[in-house]
Protein backbone atom coordinates (compact mmCIF):
# COMPACT_ATOMS: atom_id res chain seq x y z
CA UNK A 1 0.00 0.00 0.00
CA UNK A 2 2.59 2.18 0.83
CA UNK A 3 6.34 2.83 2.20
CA UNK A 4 7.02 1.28 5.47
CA UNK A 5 8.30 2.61 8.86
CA UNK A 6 9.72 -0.42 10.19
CA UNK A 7 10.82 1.66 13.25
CA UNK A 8 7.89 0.11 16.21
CA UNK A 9 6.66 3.06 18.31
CA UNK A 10 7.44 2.94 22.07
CA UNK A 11 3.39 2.50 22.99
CA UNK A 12 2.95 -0.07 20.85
CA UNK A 13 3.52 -3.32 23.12
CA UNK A 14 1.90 -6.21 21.52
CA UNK A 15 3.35 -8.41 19.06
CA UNK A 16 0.25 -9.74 17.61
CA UNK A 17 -0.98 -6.14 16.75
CA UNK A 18 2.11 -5.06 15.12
CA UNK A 19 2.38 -8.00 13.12
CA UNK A 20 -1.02 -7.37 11.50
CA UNK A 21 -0.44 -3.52 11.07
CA UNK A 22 3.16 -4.56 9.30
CA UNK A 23 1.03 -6.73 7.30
CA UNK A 24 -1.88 -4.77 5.71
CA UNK A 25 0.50 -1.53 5.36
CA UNK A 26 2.89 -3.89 3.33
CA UNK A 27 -0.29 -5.75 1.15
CA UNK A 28 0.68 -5.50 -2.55
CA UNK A 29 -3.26 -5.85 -3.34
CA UNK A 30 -4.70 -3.99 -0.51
CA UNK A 31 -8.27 -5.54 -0.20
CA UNK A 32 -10.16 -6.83 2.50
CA UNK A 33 -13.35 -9.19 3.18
CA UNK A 34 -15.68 -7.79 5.97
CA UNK A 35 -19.56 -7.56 6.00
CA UNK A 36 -21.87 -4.71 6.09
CA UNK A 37 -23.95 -4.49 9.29
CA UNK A 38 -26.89 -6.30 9.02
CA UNK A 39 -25.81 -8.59 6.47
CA UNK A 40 -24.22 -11.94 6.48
CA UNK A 41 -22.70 -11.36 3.09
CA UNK A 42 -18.96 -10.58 2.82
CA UNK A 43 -18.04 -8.09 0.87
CA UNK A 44 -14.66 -6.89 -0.78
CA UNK A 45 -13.57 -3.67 0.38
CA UNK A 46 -10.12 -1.39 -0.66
CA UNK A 47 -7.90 -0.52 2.17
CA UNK A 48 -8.04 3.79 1.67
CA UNK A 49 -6.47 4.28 5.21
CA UNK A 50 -4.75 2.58 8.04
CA UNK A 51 -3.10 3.89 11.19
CA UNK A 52 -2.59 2.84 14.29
CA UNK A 53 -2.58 3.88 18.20
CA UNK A 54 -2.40 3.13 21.77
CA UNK A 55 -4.95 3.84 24.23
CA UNK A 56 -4.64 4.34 28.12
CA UNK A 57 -3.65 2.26 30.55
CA UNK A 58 -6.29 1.19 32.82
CA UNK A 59 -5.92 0.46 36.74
CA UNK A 60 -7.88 -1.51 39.08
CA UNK A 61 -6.76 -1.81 42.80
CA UNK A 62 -5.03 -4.67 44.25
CA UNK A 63 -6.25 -5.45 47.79
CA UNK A 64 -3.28 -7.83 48.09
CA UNK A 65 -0.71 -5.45 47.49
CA UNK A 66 -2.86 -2.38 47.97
CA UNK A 67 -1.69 -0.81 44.93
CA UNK A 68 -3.10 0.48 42.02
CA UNK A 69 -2.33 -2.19 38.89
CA UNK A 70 -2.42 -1.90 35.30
CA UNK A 71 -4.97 -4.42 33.85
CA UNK A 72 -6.17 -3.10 30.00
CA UNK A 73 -4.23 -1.44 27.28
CA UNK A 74 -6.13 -1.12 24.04
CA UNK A 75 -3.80 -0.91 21.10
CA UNK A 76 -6.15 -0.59 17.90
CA UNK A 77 -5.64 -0.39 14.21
CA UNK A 78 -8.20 1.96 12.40
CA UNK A 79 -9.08 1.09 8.77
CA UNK A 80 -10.97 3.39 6.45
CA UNK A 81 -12.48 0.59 3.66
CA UNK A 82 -14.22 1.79 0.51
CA UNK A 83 -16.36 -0.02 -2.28
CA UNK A 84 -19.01 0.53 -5.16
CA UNK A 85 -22.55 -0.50 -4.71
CA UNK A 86 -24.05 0.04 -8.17
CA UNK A 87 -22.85 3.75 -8.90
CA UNK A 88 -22.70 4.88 -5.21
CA UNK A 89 -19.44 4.96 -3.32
CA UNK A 90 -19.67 3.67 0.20
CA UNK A 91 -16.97 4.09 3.40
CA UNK A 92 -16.82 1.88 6.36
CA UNK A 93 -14.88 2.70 9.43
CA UNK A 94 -13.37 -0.57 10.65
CA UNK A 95 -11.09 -0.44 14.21
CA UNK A 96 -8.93 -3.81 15.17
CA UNK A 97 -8.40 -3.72 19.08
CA UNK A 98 -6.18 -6.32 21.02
CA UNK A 99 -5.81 -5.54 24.65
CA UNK A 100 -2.14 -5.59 25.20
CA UNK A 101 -2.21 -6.64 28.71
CA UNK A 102 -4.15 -10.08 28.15
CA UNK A 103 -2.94 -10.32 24.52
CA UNK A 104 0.95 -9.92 25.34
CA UNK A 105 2.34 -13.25 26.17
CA UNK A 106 -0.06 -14.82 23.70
CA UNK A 107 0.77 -15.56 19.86
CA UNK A 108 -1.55 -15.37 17.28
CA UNK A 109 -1.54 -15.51 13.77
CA UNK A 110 -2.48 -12.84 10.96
CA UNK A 111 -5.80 -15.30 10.05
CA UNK A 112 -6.89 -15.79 14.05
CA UNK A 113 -6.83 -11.74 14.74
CA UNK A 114 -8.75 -10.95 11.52
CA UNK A 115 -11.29 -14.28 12.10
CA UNK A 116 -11.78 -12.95 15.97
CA UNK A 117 -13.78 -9.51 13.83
CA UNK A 118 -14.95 -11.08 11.25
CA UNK A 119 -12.52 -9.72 8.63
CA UNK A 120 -10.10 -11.97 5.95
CA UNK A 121 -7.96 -11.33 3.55
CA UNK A 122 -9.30 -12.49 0.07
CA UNK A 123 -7.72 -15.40 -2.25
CA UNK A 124 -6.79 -14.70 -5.85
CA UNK A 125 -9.91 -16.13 -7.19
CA UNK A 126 -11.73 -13.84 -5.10
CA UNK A 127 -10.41 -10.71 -6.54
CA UNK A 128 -10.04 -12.12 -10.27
CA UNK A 129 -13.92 -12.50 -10.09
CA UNK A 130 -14.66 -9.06 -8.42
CA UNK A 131 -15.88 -6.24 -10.73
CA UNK A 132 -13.31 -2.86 -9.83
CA UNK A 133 -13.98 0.72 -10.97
CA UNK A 134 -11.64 2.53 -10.11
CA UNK A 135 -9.70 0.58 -7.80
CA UNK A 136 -12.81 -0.11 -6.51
CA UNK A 137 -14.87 -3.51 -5.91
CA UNK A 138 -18.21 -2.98 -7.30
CA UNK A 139 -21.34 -4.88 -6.36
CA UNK A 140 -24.27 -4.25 -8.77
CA UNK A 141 -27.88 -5.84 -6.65
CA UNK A 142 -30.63 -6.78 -9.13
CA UNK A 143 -33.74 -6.04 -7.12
CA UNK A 144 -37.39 -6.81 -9.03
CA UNK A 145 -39.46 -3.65 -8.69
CA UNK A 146 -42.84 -3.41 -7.76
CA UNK A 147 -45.74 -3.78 -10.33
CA UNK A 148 -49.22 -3.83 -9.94
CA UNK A 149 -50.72 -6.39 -12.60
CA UNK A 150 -50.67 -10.04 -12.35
CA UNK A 151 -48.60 -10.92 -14.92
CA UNK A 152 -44.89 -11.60 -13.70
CA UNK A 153 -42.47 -9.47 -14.21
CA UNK A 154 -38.84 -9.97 -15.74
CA UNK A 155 -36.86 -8.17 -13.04
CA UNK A 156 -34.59 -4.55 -12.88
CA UNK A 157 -31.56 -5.28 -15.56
CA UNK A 158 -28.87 -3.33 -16.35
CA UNK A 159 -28.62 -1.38 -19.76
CA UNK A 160 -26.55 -2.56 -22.47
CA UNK A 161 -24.41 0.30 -21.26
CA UNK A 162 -23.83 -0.54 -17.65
CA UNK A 163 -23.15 -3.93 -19.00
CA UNK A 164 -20.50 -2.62 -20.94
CA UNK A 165 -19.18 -0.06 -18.66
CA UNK A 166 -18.62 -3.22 -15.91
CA UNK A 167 -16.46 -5.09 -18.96
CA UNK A 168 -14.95 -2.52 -19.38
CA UNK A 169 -13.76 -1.68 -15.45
CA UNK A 170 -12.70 -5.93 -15.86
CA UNK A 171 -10.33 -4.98 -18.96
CA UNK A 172 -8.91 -1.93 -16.68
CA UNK A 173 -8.13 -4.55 -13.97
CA UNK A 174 -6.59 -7.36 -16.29
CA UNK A 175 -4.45 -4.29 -18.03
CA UNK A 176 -6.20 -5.43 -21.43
CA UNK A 177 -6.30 -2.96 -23.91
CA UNK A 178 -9.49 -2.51 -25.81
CA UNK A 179 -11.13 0.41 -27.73
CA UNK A 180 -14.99 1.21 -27.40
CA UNK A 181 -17.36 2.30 -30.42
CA UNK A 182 -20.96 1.35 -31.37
CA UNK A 183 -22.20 -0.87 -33.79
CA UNK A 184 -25.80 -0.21 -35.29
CA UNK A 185 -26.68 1.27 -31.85
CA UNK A 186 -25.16 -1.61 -29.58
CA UNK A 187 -21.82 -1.04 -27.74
CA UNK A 188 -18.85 -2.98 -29.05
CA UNK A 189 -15.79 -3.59 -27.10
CA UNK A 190 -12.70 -4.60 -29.59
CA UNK A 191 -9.89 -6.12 -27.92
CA UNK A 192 -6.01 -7.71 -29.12
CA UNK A 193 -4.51 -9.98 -26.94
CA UNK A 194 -0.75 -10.20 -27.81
CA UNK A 195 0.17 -13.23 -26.89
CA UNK A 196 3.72 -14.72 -26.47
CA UNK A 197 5.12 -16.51 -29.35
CA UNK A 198 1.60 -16.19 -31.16
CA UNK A 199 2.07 -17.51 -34.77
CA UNK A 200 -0.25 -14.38 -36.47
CA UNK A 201 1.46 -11.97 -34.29
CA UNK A 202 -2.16 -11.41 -32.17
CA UNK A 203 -5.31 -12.27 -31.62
CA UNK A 204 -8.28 -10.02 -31.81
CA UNK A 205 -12.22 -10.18 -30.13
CA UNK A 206 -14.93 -7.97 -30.57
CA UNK A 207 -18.43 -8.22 -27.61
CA UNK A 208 -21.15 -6.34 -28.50
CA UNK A 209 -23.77 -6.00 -25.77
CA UNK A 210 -27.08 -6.40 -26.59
CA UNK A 211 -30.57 -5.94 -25.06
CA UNK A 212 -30.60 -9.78 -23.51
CA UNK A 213 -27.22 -11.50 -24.46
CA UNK A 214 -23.75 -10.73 -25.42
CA UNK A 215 -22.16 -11.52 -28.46
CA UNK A 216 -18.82 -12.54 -28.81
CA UNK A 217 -16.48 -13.00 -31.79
CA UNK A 218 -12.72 -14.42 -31.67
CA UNK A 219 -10.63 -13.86 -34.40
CA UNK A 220 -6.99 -13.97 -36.22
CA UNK A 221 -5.88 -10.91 -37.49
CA UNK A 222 -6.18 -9.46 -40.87
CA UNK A 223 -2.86 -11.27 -42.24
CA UNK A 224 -5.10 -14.58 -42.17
CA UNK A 225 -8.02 -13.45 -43.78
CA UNK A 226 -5.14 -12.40 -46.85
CA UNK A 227 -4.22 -16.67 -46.84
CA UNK A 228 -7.89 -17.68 -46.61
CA UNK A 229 -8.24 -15.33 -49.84
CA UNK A 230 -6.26 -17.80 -52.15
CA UNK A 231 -5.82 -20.74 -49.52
CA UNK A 232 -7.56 -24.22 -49.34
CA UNK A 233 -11.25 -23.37 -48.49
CA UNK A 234 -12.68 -26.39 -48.83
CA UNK A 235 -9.65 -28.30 -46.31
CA UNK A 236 -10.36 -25.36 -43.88
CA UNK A 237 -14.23 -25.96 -43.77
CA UNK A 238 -13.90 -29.50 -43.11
CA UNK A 239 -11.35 -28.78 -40.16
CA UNK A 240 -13.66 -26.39 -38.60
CA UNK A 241 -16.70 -28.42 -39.17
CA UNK A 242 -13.84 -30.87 -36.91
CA UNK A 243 -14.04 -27.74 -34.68
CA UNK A 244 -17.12 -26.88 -33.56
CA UNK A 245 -17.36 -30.98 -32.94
CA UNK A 246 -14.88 -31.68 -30.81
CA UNK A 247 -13.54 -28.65 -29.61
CA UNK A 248 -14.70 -27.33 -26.43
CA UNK A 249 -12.85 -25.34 -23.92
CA UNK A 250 -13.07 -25.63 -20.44
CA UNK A 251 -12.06 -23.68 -17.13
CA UNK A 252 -9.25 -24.24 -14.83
CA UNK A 253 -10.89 -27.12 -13.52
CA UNK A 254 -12.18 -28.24 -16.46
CA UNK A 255 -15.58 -27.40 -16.37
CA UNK A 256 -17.48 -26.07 -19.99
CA UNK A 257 -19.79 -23.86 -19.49
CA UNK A 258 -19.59 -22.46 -23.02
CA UNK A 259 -19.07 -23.85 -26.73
CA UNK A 260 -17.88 -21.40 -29.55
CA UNK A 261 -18.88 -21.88 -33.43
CA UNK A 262 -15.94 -21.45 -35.60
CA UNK A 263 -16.86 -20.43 -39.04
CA UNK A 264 -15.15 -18.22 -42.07
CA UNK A 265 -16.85 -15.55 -42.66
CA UNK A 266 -17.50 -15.06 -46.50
CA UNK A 267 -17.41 -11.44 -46.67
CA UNK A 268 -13.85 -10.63 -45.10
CA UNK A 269 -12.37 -14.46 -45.30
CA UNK A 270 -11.90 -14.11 -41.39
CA UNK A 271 -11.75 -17.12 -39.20
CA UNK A 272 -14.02 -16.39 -36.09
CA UNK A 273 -14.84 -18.47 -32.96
CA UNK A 274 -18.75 -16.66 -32.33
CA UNK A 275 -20.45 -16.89 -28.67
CA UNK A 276 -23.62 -16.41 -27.50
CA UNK A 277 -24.13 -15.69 -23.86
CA UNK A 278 -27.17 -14.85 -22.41
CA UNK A 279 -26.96 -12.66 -19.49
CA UNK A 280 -28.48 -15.01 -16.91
CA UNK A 281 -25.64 -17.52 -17.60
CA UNK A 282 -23.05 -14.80 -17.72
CA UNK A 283 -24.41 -13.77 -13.88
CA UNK A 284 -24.34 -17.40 -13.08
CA UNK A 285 -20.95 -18.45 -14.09
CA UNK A 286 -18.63 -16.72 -12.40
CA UNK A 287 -15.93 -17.12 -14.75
CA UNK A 288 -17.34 -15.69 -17.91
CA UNK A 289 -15.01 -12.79 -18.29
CA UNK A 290 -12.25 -15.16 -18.02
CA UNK A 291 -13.84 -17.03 -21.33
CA UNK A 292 -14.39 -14.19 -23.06
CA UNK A 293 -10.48 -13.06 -22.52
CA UNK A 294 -8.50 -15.85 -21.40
CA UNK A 295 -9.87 -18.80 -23.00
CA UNK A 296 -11.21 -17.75 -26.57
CA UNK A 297 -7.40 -16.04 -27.31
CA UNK A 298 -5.79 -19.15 -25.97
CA UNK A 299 -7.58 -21.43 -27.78
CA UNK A 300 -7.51 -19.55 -31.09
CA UNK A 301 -3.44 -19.41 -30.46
CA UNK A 302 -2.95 -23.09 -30.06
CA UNK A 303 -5.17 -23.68 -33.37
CA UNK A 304 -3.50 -21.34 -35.39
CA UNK A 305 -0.39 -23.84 -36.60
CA UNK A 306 -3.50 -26.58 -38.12
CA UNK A 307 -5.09 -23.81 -38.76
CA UNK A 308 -2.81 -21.85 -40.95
CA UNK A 309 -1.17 -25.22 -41.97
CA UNK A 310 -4.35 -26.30 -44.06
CA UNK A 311 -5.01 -23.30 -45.33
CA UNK A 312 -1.38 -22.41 -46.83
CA UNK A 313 -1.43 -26.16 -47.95
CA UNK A 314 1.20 -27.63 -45.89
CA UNK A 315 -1.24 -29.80 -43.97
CA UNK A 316 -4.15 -31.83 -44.81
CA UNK A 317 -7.40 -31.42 -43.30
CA UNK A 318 -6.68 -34.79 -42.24
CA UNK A 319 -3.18 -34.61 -40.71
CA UNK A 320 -4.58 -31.45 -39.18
CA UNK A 321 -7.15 -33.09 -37.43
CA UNK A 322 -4.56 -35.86 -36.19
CA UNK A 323 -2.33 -33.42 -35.03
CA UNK A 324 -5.60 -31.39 -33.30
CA UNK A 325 -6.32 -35.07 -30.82
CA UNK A 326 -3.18 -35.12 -29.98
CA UNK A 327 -1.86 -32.02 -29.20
CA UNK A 328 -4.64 -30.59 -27.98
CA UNK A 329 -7.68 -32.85 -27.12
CA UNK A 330 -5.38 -34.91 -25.10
């Protein structure tokens, strides 16, 4: 989060506080899981402030000895957390307190303070599936809104817009560059993925965001729409009719929760792998930017060598295929 005083202060007397201070000042993604009152949910939070202090020492008398003794020294770390809930930014003021005089003999871990106020520190899937404007986690609620009539109602969406405008905050994140336009009204988000090694020097996606689903397209660059122009059409249908068989990609765990159609378009010879998602499934699978931007490029990459190969001629359709079960499909 920021530079570090490793210097302790004087007042501060307990290990297990200091530890967790050194910790969240030094977090390289400074987020936190905490609820909002009144709700079991956890939410993702940024860190926007931290400090720390030491309160007074408290004294009870000691028949025995007939002394005053200290029994209770607060040291606390104050947090200022911020988030998005739909377009509104929200604060909460969180405070850490260990009493130092009970606490100071006693070792506990990073995990056991935070667990003891309901706090944690979030795992990378956490934060790759969180939604960030501006540095921000953003929660968007979907509430149904009343109606009077009997016939049942679809629910509050977002716009096409807002559905856009939260891709787009994902691309920020994932520092993927993209440019923004419309397309006969709808918004279009074009992407290029430059991937290492990538045989056609990139690969490129457009999404365009309609009234009830997203549309995706996957494609080589321009360069392979040149071959395709005088290349073996009729070798490069049959492979993708191979394709959109037995091709299907899957998430980290091998789950599919979505099939492309790869298919040449006639009008610009470009090779596309085409999605439809309906927005339902895209709230449902938690993964579906990672599809749309991780998976679709990285298949498209490891097909370009058959792919390229049958249509400059240097493969068969055949061979191809062959090459496709085991390289890939295995």
């Amino acid at each position: 989060m920021k530079s570090f005083n490793e210097n302790r202060p004087e007042n501060i007397r307990c290990d297990n506080i200091w530890k967790l201070y050194k910790t969240l000042v030094t977090l390289n993604v400074p987020y936190l899981k905490t609820q909002l009152k009144g709700d079991d949910t956890e939410y993702l939070y940024l860190i926007k402030s931290i400090s720390i202090e030491s309160g007074e020492v408290k004294y009870s008398f000691d028949d025995m000895c007939n002394i005053d003794l200290p029994y209770c020294k607060y040291e606390t770390i104050h947090l200022c957390l911020n988030r998005m809930l739909c377009n509104e930014e929200i604060s909460k003021e969180l405070e850490i307190s260990v009493n130092s005089y009970s606490e100071y003999n006693r070792k506990l871990t990073v995990k056991e303070i935070l667990d003891r106020h309901d706090v944690a520190l979030p795992n990378k899937d956490e934060l790759n599936n969180t939604t960030f404007v501006r540095d921000l986690p953003v929660t968007y609620i979907e509430e149904k809104p009343k109606h009077k009539t009997g016939r049942p109602h679809s629910g509050w969406r977002l716009t096409n817009q807002e559905r856009a405008a939260r891709f787009k905050a994902y691309l920020d994140y994932k520092n993927i560059w993209y440019m923004c336009d419309t397309n006969l009204g709808v918004p279009r988000i074009t992407m290029a993925f430059d991937i290492p090694d990538c045989l056609v020097g990139c690969i490129e996606s457009s999404i365009w965001f309609f009234e009830r689903q997203a549309e995706v397209k996957t494609y080589y660059p321009e360069v392979v729409s040149k071959m395709c122009e005088s290349g073996c059409l009729d070798e490069l249908m049959i492979l993708l009719n191979y394709l959109n068989a037995y091709v299907i990609p899957g998430n980290s765990e091998g789950e599919v929760s979505f099939s492309p159609r790869f298919y040449n378009n006639p009008a610009d010879f470009s090779i596309v792998a085409r999605t439809v998602i309906n927005y339902k499934i895209w709230n449902a699978v938690p993964d579906t930017e990672e599809y749309i931007t991780g998976c679709c490029p990285e298949l498209l990459n490891d097909l370009a060598p058959f792919i390229v190969g049958v249509i400059t001629g240097n493969l068969t359709s055949d061979k191809a295929m062959e090459l496709i079960e085991t390289n890939i499909l295995d």
